[in-house]
N, C-alpha and C. Protein backbone atom coordinates (compact mmCIF):
# COMPACT_ATOMS: atom_id res chain seq x y z
N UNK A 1 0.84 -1.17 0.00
CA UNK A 1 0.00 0.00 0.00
C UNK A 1 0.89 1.24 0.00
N UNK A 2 0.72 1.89 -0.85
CA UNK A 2 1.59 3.60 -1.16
C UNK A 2 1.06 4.45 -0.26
N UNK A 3 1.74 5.36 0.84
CA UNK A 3 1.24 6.58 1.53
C UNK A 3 1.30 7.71 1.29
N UNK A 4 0.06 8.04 0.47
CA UNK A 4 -0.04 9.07 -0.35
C UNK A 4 0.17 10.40 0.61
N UNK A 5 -0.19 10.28 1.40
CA UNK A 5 0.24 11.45 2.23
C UNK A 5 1.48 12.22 2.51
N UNK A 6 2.64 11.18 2.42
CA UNK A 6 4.04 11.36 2.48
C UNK A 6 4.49 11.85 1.41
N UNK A 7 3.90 11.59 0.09
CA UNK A 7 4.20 12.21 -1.04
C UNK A 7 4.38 13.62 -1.23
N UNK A 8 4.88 14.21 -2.03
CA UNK A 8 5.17 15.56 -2.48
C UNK A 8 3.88 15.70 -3.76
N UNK A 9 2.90 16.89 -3.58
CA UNK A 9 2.14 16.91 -4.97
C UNK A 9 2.88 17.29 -5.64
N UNK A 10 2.49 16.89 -7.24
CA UNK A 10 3.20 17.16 -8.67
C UNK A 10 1.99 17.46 -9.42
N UNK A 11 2.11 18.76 -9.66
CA UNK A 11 0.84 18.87 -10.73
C UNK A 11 1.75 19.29 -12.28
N UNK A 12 1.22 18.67 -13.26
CA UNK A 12 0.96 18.82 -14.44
C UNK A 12 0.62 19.91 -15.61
N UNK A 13 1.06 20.75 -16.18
CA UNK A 13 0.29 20.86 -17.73
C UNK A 13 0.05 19.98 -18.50
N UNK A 14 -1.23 19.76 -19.22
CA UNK A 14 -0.91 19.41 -19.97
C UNK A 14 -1.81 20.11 -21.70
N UNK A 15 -1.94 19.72 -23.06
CA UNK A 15 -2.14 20.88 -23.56
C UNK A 15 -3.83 21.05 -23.89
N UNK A 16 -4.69 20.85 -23.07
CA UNK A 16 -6.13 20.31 -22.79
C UNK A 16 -6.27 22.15 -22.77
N UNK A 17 -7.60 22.23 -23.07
CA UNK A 17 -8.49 23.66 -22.62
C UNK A 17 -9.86 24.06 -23.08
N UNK A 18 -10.41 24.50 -22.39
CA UNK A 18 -11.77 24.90 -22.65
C UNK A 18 -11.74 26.77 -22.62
N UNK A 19 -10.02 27.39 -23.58
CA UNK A 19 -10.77 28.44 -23.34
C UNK A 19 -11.41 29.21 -24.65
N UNK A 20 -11.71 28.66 -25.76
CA UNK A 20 -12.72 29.14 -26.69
C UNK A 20 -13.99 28.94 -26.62
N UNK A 21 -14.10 27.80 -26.10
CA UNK A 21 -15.92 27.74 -26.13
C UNK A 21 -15.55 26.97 -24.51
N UNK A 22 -16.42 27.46 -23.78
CA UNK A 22 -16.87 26.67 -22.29
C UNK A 22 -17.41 25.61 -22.47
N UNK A 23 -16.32 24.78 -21.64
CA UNK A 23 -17.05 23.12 -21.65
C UNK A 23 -16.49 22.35 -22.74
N UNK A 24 -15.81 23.18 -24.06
CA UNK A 24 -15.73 22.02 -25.41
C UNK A 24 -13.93 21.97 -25.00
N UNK A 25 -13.54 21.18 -24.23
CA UNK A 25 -12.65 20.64 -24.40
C UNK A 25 -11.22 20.03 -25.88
N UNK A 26 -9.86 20.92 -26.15
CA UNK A 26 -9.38 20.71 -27.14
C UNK A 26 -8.18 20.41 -26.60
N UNK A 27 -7.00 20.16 -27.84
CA UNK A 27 -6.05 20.12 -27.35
C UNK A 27 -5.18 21.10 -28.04
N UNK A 28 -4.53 22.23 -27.77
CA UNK A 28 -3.46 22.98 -28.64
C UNK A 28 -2.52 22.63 -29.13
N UNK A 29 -1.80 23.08 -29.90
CA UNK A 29 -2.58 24.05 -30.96
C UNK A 29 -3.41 23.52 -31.79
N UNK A 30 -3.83 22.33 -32.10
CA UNK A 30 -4.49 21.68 -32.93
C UNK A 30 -6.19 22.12 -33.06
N UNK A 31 -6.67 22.29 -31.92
CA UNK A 31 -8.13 22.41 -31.33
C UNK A 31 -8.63 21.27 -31.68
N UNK A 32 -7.99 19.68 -31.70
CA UNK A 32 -8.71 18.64 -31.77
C UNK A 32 -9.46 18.95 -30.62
N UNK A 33 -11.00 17.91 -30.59
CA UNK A 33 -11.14 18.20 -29.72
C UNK A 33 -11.16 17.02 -28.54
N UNK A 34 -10.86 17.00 -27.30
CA UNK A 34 -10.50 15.60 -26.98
C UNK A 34 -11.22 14.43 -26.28
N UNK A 35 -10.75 13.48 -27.13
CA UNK A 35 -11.31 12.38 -26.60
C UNK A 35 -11.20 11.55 -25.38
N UNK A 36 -9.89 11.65 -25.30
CA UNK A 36 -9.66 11.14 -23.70
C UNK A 36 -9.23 12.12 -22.86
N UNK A 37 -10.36 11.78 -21.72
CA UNK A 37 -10.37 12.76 -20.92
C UNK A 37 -10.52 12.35 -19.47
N UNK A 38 -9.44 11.96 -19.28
CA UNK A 38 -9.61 11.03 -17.46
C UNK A 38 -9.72 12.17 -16.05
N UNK A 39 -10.99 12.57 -16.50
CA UNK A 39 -11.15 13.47 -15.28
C UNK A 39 -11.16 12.95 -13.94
N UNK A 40 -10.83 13.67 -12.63
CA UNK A 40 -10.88 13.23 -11.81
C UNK A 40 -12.31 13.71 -11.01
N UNK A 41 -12.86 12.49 -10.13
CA UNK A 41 -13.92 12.39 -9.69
C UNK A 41 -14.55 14.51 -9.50
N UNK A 42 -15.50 14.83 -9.78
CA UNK A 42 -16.30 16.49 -9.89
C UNK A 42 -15.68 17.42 -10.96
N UNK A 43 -15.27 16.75 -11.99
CA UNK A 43 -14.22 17.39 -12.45
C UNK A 43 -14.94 17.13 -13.93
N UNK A 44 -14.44 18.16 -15.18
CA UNK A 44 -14.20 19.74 -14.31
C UNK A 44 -15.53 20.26 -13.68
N UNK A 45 -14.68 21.45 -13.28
CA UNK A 45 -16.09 22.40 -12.12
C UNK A 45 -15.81 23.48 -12.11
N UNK A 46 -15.21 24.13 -12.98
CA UNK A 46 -14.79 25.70 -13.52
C UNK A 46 -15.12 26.53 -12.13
N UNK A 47 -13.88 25.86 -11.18
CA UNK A 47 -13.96 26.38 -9.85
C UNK A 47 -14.31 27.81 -9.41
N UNK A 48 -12.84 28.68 -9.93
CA UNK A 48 -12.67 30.30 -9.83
C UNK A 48 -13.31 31.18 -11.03
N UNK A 49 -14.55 31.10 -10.94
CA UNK A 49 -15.21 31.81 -11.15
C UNK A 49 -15.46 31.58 -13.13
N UNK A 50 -15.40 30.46 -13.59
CA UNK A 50 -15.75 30.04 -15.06
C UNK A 50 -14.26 30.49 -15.54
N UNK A 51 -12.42 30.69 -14.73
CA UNK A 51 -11.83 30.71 -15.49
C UNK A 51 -10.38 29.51 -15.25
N UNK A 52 -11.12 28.46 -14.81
CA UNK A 52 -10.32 27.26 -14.82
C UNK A 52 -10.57 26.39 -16.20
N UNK A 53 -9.37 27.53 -17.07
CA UNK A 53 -9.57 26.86 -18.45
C UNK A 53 -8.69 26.08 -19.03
N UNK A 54 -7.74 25.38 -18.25
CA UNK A 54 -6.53 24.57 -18.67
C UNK A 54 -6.47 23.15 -17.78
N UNK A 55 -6.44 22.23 -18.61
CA UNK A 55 -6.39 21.10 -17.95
C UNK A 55 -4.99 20.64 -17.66
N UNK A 56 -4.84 20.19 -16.04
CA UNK A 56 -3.62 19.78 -15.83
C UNK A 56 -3.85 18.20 -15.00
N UNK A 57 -2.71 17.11 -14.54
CA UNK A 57 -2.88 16.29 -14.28
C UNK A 57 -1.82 15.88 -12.89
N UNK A 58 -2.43 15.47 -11.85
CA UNK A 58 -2.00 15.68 -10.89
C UNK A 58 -1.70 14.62 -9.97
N UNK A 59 -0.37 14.27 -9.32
CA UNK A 59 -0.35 12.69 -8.49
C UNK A 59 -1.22 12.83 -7.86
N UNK A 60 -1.62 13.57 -7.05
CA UNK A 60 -2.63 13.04 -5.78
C UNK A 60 -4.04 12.71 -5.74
N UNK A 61 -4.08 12.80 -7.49
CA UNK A 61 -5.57 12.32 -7.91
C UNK A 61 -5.55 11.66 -8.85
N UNK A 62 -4.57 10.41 -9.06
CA UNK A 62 -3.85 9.49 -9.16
C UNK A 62 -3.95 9.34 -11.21
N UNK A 63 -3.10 10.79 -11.13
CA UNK A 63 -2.84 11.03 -12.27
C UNK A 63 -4.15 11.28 -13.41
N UNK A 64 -5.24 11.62 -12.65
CA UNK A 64 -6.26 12.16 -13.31
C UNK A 64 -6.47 13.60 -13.81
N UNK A 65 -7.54 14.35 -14.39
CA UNK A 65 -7.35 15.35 -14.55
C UNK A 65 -8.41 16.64 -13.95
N UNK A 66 -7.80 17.92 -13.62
CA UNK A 66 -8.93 18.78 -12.77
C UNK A 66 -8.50 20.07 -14.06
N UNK A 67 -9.20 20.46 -14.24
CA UNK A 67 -9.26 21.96 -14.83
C UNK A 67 -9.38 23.23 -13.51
N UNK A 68 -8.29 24.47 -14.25
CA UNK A 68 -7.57 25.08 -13.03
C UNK A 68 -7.16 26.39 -13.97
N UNK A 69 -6.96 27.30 -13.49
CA UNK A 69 -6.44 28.60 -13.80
C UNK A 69 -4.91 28.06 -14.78
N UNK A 70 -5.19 29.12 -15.80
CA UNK A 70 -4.16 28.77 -16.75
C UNK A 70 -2.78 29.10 -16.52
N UNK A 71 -3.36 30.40 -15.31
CA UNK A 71 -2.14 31.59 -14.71
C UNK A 71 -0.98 30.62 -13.68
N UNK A 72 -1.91 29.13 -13.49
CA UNK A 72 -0.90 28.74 -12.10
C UNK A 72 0.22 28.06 -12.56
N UNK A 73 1.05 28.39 -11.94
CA UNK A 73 2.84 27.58 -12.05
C UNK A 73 2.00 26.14 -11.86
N UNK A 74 2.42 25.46 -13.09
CA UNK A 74 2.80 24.24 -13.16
C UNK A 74 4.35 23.53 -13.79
N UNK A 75 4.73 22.27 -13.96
CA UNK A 75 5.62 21.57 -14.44
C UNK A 75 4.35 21.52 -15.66
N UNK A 76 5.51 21.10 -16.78
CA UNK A 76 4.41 21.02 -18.25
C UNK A 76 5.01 19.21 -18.89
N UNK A 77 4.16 19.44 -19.67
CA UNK A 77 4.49 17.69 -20.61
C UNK A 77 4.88 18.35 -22.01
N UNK A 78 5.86 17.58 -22.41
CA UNK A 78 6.10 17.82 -23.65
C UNK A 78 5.50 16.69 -25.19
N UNK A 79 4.95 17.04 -25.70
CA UNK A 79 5.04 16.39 -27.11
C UNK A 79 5.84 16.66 -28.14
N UNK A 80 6.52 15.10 -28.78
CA UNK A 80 7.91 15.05 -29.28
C UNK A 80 7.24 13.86 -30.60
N UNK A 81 7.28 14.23 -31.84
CA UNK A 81 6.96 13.64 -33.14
C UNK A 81 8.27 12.54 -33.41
């Protein structure tokens, strides 16, 4: 059993967003729009006020995803062709 508690959080960018249309989920720059979407349990819930428009992915919600202010310091993921 892992003790998640002892852990350090790690949150995520990654290139997910809902900020052209609310709710329609894409991925940049492409604006596919996306299909997998492993939200984490209430999620999203356009917390601060309808501008948690970037999806990031986070250990302590065991690598699922919450939508969150675009403004917050995260670590980012890279895509490599």
């Amino acid at each position: 059993m892992v003790d998640r508690t002892s852990q350090p959080i790690i949150e995520y960018w990654t290139a997910g967003n809902d900020i052209i249309v609310e709710g329609r989920w894409v991925w940049a720059p492409s604006s596919e729009e996306m299909e997998f979407k492993p939200w984490a349990p209430g999620e999203p819930n356009q917390n601060l006020n309808g501008i948690d428009d970037c999806a990031g992915l986070y250990n302590h919600q065991d690598f699922r995803m919450n939508d969150d202010n675009c403004d917050e310091p995260r670590y980012f993921i890279c895509e490599n062709e």
